[in-house]
Protein backbone atom coordinates (compact mmCIF):
# COMPACT_ATOMS: atom_id res chain seq x y z
CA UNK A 1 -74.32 -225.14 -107.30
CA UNK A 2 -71.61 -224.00 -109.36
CA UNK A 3 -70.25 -221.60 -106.54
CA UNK A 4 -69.48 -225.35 -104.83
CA UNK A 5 -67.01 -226.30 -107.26
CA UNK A 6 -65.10 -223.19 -106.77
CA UNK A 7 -62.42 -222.75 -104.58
CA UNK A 8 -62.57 -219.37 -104.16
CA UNK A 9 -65.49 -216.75 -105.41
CA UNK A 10 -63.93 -215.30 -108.33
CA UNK A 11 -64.54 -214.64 -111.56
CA UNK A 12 -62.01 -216.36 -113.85
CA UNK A 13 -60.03 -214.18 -116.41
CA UNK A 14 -61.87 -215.97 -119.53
CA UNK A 15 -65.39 -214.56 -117.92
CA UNK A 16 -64.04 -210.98 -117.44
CA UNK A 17 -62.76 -211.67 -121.33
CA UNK A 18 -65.85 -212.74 -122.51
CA UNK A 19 -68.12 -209.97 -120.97
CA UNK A 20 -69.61 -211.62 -118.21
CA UNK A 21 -69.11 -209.81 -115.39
CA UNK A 22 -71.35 -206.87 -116.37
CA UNK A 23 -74.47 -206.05 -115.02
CA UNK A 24 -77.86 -207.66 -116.50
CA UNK A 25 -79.20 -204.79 -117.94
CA UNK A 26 -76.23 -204.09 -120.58
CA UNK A 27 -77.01 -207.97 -121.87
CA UNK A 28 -80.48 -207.09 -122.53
CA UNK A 29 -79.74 -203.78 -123.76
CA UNK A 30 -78.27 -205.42 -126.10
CA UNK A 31 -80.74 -208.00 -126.86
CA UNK A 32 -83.09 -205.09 -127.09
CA UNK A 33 -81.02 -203.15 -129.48
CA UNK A 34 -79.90 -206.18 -132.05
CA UNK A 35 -84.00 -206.79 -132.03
CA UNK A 36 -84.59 -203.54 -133.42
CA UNK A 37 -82.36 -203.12 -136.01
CA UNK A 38 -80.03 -201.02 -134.06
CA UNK A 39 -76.88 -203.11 -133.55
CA UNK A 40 -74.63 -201.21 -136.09
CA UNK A 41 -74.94 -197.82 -134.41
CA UNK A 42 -71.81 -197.08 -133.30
CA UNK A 43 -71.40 -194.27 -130.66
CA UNK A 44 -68.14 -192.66 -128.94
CA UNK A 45 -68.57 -193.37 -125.13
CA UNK A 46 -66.81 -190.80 -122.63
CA UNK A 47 -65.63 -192.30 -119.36
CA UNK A 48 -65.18 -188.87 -116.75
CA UNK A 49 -65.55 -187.75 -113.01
CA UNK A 50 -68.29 -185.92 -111.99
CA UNK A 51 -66.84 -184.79 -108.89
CA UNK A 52 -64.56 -186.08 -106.42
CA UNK A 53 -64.21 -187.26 -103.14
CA UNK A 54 -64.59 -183.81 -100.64
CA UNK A 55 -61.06 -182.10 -100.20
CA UNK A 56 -59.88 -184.01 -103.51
CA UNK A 57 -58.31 -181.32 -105.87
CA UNK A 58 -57.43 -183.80 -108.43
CA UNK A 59 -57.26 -187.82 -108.81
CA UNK A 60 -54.30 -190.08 -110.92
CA UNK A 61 -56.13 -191.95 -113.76
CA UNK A 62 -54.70 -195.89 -113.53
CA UNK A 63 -55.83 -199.39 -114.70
CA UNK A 64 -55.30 -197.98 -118.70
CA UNK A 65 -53.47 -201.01 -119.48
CA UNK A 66 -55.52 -203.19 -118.29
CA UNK A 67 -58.39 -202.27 -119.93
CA UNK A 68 -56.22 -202.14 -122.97
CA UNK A 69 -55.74 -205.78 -122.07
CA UNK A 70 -59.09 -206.27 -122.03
CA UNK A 71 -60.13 -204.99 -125.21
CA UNK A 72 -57.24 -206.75 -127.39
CA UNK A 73 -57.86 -209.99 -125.91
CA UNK A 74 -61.87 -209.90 -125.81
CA UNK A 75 -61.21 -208.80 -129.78
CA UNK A 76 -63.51 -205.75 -129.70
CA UNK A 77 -63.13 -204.41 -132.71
CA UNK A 78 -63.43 -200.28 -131.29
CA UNK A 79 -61.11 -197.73 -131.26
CA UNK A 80 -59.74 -196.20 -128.30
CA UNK A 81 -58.21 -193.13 -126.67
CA UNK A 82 -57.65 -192.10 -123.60
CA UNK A 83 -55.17 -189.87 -121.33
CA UNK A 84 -52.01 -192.05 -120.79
CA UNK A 85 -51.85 -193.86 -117.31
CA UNK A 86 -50.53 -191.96 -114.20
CA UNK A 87 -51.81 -188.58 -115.44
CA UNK A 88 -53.14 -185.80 -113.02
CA UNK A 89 -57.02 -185.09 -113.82
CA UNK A 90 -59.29 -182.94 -112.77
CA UNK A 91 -63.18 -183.18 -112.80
CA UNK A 92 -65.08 -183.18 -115.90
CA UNK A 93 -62.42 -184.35 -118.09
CA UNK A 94 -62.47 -187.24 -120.45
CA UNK A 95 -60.04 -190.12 -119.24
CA UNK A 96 -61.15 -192.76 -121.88
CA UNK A 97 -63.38 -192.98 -124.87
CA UNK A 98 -64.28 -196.04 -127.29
CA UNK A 99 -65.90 -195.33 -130.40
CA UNK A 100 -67.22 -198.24 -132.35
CA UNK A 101 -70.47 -200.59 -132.38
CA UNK A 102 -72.35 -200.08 -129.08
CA UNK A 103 -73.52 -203.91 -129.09
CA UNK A 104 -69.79 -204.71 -129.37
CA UNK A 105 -68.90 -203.11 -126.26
CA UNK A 106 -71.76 -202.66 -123.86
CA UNK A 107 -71.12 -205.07 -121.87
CA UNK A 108 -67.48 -204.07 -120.95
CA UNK A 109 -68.54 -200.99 -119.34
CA UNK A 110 -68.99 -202.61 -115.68
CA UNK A 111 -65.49 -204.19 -115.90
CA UNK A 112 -63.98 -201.21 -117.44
CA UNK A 113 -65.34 -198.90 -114.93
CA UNK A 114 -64.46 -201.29 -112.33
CA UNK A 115 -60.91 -201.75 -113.52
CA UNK A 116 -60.17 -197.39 -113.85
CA UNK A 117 -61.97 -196.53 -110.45
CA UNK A 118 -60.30 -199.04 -108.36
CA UNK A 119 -57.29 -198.69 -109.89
CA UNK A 120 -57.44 -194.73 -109.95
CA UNK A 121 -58.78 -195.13 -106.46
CA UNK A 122 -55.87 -196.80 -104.86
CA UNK A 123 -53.42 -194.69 -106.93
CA UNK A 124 -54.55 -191.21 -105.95
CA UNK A 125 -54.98 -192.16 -102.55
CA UNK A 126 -51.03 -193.21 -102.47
CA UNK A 127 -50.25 -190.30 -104.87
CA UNK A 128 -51.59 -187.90 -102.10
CA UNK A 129 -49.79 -189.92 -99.88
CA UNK A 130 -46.34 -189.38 -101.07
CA UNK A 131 -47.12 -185.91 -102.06
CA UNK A 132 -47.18 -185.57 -98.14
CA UNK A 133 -44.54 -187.48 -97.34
CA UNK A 134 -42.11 -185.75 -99.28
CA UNK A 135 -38.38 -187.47 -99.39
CA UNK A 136 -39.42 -189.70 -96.89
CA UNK A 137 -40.12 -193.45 -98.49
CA UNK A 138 -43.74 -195.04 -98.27
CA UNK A 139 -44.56 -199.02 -98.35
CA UNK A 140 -47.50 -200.32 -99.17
CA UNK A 141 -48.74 -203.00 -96.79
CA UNK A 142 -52.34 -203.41 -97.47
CA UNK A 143 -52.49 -207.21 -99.13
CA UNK A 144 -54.29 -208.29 -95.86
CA UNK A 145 -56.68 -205.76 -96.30
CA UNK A 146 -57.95 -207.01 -99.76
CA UNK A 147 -58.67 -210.72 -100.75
CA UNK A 148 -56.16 -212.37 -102.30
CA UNK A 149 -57.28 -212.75 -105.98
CA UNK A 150 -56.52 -208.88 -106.19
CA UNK A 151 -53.61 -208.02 -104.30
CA UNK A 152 -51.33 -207.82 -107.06
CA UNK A 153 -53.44 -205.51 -108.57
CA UNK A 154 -53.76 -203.09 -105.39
CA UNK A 155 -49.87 -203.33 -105.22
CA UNK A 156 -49.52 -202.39 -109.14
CA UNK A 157 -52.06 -199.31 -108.03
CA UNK A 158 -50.36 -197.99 -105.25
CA UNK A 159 -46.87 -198.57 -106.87
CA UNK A 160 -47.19 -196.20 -109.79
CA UNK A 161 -49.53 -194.05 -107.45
CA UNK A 162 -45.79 -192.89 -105.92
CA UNK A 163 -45.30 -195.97 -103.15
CA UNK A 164 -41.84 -196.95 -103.07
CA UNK A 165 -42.29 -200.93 -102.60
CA UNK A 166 -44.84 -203.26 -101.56
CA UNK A 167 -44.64 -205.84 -99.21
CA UNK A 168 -46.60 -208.85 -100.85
CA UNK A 169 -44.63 -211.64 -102.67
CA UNK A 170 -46.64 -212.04 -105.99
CA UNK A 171 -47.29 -208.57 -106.14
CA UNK A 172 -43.71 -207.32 -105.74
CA UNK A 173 -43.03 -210.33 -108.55
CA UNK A 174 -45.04 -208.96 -110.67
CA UNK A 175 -43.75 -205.58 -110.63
CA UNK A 176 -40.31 -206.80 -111.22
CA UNK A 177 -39.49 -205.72 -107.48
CA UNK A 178 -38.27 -207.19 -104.30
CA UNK A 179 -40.83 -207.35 -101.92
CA UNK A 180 -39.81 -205.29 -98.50
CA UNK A 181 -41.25 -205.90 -94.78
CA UNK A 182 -39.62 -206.49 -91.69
CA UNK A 183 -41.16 -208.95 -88.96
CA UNK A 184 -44.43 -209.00 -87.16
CA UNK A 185 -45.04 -209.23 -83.85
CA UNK A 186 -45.74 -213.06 -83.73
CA UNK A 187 -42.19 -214.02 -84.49
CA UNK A 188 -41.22 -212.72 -80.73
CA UNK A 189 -44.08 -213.69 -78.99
CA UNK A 190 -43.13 -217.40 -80.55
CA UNK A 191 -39.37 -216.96 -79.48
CA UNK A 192 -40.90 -215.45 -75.91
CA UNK A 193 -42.81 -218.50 -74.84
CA UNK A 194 -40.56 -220.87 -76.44
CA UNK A 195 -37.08 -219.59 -75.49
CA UNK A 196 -37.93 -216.88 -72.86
CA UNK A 197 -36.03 -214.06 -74.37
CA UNK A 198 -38.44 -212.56 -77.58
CA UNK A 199 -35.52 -210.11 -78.64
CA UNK A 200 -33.57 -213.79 -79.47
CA UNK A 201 -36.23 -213.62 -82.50
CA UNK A 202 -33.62 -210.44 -83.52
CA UNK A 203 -30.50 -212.49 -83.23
CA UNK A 204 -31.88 -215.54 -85.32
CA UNK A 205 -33.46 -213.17 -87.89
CA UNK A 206 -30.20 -211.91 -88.28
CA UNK A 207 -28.67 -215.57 -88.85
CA UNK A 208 -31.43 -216.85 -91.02
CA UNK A 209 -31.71 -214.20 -93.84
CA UNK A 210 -29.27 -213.37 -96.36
CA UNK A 211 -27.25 -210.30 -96.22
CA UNK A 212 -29.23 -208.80 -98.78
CA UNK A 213 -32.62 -208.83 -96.40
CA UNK A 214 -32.33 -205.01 -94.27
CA UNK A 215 -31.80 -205.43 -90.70
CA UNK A 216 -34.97 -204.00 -89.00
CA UNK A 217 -36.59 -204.81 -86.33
CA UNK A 218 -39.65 -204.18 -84.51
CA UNK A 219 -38.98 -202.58 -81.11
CA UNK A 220 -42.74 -202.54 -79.28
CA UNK A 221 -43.95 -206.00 -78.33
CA UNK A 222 -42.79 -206.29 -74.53
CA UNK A 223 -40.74 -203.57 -73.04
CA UNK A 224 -40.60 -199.75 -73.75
CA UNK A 225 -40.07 -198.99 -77.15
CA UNK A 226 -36.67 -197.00 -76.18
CA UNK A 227 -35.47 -199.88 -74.49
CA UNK A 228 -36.04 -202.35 -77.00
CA UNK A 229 -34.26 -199.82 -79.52
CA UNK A 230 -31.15 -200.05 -76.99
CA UNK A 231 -31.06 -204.04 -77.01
CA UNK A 232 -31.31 -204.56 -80.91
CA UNK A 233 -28.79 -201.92 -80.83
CA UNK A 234 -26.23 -204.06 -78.35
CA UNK A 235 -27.57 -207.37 -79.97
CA UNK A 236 -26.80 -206.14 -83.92
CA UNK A 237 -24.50 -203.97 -84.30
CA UNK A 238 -23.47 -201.83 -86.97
CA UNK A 239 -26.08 -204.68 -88.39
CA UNK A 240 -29.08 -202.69 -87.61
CA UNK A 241 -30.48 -200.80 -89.79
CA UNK A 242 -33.78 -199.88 -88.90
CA UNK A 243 -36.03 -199.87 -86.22
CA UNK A 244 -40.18 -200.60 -86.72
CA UNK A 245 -42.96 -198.78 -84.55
CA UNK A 246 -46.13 -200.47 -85.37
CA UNK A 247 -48.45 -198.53 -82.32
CA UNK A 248 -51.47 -197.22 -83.81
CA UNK A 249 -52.66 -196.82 -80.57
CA UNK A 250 -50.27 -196.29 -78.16
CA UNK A 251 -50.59 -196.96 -74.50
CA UNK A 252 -48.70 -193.29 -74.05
CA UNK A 253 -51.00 -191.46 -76.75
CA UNK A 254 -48.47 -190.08 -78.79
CA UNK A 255 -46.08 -191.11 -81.52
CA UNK A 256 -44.74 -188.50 -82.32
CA UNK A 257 -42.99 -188.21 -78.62
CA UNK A 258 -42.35 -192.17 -78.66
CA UNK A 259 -40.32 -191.31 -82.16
CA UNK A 260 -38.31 -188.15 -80.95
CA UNK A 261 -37.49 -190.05 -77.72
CA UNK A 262 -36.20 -193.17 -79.63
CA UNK A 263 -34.13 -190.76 -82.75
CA UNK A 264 -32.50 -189.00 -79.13
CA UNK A 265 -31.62 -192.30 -78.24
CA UNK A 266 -30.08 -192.96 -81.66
CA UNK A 267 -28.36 -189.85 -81.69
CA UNK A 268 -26.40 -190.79 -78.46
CA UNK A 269 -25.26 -193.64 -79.42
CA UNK A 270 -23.89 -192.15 -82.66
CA UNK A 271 -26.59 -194.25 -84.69
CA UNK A 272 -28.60 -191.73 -86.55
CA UNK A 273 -27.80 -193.84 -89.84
CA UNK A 274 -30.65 -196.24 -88.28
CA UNK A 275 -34.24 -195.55 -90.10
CA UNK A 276 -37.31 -194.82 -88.16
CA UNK A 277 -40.30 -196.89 -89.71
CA UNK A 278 -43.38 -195.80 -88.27
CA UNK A 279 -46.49 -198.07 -89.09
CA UNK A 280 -50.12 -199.34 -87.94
CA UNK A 281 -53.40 -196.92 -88.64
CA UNK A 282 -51.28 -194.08 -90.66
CA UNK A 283 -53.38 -191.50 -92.86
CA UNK A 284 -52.67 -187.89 -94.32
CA UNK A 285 -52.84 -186.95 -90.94
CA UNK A 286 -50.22 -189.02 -89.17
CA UNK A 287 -47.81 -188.51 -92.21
CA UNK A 288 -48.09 -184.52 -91.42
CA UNK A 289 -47.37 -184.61 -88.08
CA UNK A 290 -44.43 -187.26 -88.55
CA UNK A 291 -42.70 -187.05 -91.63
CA UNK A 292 -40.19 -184.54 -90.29
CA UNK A 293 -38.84 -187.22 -87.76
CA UNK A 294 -39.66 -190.37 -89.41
CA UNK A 295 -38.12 -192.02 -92.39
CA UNK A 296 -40.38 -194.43 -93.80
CA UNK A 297 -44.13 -194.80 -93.64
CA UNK A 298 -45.81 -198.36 -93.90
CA UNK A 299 -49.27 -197.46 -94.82
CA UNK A 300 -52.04 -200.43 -96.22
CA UNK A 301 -55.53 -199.74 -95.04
CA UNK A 302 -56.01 -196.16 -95.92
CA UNK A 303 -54.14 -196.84 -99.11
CA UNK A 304 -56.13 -200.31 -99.65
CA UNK A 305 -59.86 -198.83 -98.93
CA UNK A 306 -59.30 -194.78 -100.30
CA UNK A 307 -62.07 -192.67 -101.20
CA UNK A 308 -63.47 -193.47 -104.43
CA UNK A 309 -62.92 -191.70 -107.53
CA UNK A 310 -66.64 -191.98 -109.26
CA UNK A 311 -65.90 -192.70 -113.29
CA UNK A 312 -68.45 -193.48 -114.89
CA UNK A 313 -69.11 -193.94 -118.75
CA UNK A 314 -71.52 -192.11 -120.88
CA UNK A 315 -72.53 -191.90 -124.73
CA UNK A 316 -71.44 -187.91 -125.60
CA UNK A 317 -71.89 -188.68 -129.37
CA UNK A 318 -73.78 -190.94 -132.62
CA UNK A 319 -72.58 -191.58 -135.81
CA UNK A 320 -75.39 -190.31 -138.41
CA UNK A 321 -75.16 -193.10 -140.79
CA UNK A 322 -76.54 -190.86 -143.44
CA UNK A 323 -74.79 -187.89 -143.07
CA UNK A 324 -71.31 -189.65 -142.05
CA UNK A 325 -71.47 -187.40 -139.35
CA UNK A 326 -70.43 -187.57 -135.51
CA UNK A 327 -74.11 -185.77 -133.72
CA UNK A 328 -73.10 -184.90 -130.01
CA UNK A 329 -75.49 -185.78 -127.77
CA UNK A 330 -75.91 -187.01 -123.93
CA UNK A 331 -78.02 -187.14 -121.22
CA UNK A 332 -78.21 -183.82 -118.98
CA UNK A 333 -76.39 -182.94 -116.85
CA UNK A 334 -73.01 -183.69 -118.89
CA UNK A 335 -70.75 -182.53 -121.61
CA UNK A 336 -71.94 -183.89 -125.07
CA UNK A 337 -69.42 -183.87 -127.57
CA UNK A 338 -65.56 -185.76 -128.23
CA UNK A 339 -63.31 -183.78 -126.74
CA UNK A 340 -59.85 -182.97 -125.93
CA UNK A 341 -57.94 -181.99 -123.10
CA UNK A 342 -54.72 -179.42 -122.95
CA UNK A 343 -52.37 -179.01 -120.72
CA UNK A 344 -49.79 -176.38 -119.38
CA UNK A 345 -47.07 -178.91 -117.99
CA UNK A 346 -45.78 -176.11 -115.82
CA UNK A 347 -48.76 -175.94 -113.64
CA UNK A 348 -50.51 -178.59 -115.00
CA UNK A 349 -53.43 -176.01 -115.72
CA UNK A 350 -55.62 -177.60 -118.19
CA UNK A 351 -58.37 -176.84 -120.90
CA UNK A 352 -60.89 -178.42 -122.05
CA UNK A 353 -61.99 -178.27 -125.97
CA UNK A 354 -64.45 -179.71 -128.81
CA UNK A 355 -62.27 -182.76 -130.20
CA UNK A 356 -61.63 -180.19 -133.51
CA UNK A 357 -60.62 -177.09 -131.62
CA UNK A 358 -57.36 -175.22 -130.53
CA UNK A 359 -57.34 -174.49 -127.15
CA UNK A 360 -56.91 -170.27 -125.82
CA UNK A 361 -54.87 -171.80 -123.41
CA UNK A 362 -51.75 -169.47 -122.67
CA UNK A 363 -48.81 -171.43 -120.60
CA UNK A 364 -46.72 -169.25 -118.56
CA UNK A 365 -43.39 -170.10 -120.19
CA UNK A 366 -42.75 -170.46 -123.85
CA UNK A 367 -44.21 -174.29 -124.52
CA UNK A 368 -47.54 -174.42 -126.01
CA UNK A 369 -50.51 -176.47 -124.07
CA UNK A 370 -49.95 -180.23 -125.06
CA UNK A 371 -52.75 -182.52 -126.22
CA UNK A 372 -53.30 -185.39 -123.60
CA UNK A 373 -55.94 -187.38 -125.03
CA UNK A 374 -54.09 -190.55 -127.40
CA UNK A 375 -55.31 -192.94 -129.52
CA UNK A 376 -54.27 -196.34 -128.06
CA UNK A 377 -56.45 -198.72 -130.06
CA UNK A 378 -57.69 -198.73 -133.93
CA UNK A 379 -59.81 -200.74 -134.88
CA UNK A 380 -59.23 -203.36 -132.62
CA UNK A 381 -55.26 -202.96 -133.27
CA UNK A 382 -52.98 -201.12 -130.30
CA UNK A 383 -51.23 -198.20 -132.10
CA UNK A 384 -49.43 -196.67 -129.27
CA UNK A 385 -46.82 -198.25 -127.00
CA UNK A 386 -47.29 -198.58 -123.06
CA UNK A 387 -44.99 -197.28 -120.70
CA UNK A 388 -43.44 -199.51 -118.23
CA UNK A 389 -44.87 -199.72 -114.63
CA UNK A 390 -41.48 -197.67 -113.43
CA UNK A 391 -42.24 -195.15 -116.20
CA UNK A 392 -45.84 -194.31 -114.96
CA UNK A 393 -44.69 -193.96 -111.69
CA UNK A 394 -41.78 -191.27 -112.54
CA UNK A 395 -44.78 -189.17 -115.05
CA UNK A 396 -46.50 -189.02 -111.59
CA UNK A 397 -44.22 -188.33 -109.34
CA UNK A 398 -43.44 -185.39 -111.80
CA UNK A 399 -46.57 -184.10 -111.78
CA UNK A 400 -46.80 -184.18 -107.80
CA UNK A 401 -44.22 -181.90 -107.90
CA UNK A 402 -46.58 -179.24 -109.93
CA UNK A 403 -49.86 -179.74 -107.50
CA UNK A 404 -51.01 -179.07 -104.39
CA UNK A 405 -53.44 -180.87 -101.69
């Protein structure tokens, strides 16, 4: 079996090129369609939201440049447009469209979709995330909640969702950033058993790594967490910088009391310059009731396995070959037609419009409602530049400051 020869069950990156991973039934739609006659019908193909997850106002739209990868190196000779990555959608609007030979493309649509929704997942889970938080920093540390081959990916998503680092080597790499974590609790369990003192595990830490590592430490493997705060803070020094909670669960049932306690403690000894990290099970929830005491979140499963944000791709117009002329049509229940969306940046209030219209949309202040849909690809050939991974982030941490949960 060819799964044997694998080391791991992935597809490989010339397979997603080449089409493969699709579903069986675009490969003999196609056959179906070529056998006809019909392979030169070329149709524009809308991918939207139907509705989102309950409580979900809005969702970030992510994984744009990959798919632009995806296109450009698999050759497809389409045309492409699409809201530029990070932006703030709401339900029913177009995020992508490709326009060209339906035979050419039809295949793509199961990676595409699965590229935007996982992507636009993962992002507008951490987007909500940090809207929450407020000033207060977030780290992602979800890698060992996904399988490895995608990690970097998850960490790109929940980087330019608003996170402000990730944890993961390859993933940080890859973003151009220095990955950030502290120590788990099996470094002083090890240094327990081995040298009968598991806050030693602090001291050596502090030997070991270079200056330009943060001194944190995690203060709830043995004793009370106060207590352990009070030895790192004899056994460091001006060193420490920051203390970890990782107690999902606690034994006394409330974090929020184990956090005031310990920033008390800190306060006494004249250490409030030491950051709070609170991690382990924290959701929308936990960041509400915390993020007036705490300074940093460390959040990976809720982050890693959101809600999903359901795009899915349908056909909203034909090219009459005879007429030269675009005929919109779709299935019911959707929006036929190539369309455009407007935007009041002050609000982020948006309209949506025929492709050919101007929008009634009046914005509160002087600027007019700006166009978001862009044409990325022509012809096969990228005509619009991509923003760095920093830039995306900042357009979406702009718009979080415009929206609500």
């Amino acid at each position: 079996m060819e799964s044997e020869s694998r080391l791991f069950h992935i597809a490989t990156i010339d397979e997603i090129v080449r089409g493969e991973v699709t579903d069986v039934y675009f490969e003999r739609t196609v056959s179906v369609l070529r056998a006809a006659g019909l392979a030169d019908v070329k149709v524009r193909a809308e991918f939207h939201v139907a509705s989102l997850p309950p409580g979900y106002k809005w969702a970030v739209f992510a994984g744009l440049k990959e798919v632009i990868n995806l296109v450009l190196k698999a050759g497809l000779k389409v045309s492409l447009y699409a809201l530029p990555e990070g932006t703030i959608f709401y339900e029913n609007e177009p995020l992508l469209v490709i326009e060209g030979r339906y035979v050419d493309f039809a295949v793509y649509e199961t990676p595409i979709l699965g590229i935007l929704r996982h992507y636009s997942s993962i992002a507008t889970k951490a987007a909500r995330l940090k809207k929450l938080a407020g000033d207060k920093k977030i780290l992602f540390f979800g890698a060992r909640a996904l399988h490895p081959a995608i990690q970097p990916m998850a960490d790109r998503a929940a980087y330019i969702g608003g996170c402000d680092g990730v944890a993961n080597v390859v993933g940080a790499r890859l973003l151009g950033k220095e990955p950030i974590g502290t120590i788990p609790h099996a470094l002083m369990i090890v240094f327990k058993q081995a040298m009968g003192d598991h806050t030693l595990a602090w001291v050596w830490f502090d030997k070991v790594m270079p200056e330009s590592v943060p001194r944190v430490v995690l203060v709830d493997t043995f004793y009370d967490e106060r207590e352990e705060t009070l030895i790192a803070l004899r056994l460091l020094g001006a060193k420490l910088q920051g203390i970890r909670l990782d107690t999902p669960g606690s034994r006394r049932g409330n974090m929020r009391k184990i956090v005031e306690e310990i920033r008390w403690t800190l306060r006494l000894q004249g250490r409030e310059d030491v950051k709070i990290i609170v991690s382990g099970g924290i959701n929308e929830k936990e960041v509400l009731e915390l993020r007036d005491v705490v300074d940093i979140f460390g959040i990976g499963t809720s982050i890693a396995f959101p809600p999903s944000i359901d795009i899915s791709m349908d056909i909203v117009e034909v090219l009459d070959p005879k007429l030269n002329k675009w005929v919109p049509i779709t299935k019911r229940g959707k929006l036929p037609g190539f369309k455009q969306v407007y935007r009041c940046d002050e609000n982020l209030v948006d309209e949506l419009v025929p492709w050919n219209e101007k929008p009634r949309l009046r914005c509160r202040e002087s600027t007019e409602p700006r166009p978001l849909m862009r044409q990325y690809i022509r012809d096969g050939q990228l005509v619009e530049k991509l923003p760095s991974d920093d830039e995306i982030r900042e357009y979406v941490l702009e718009q979080l400051k415009r929206v609500q949960i």
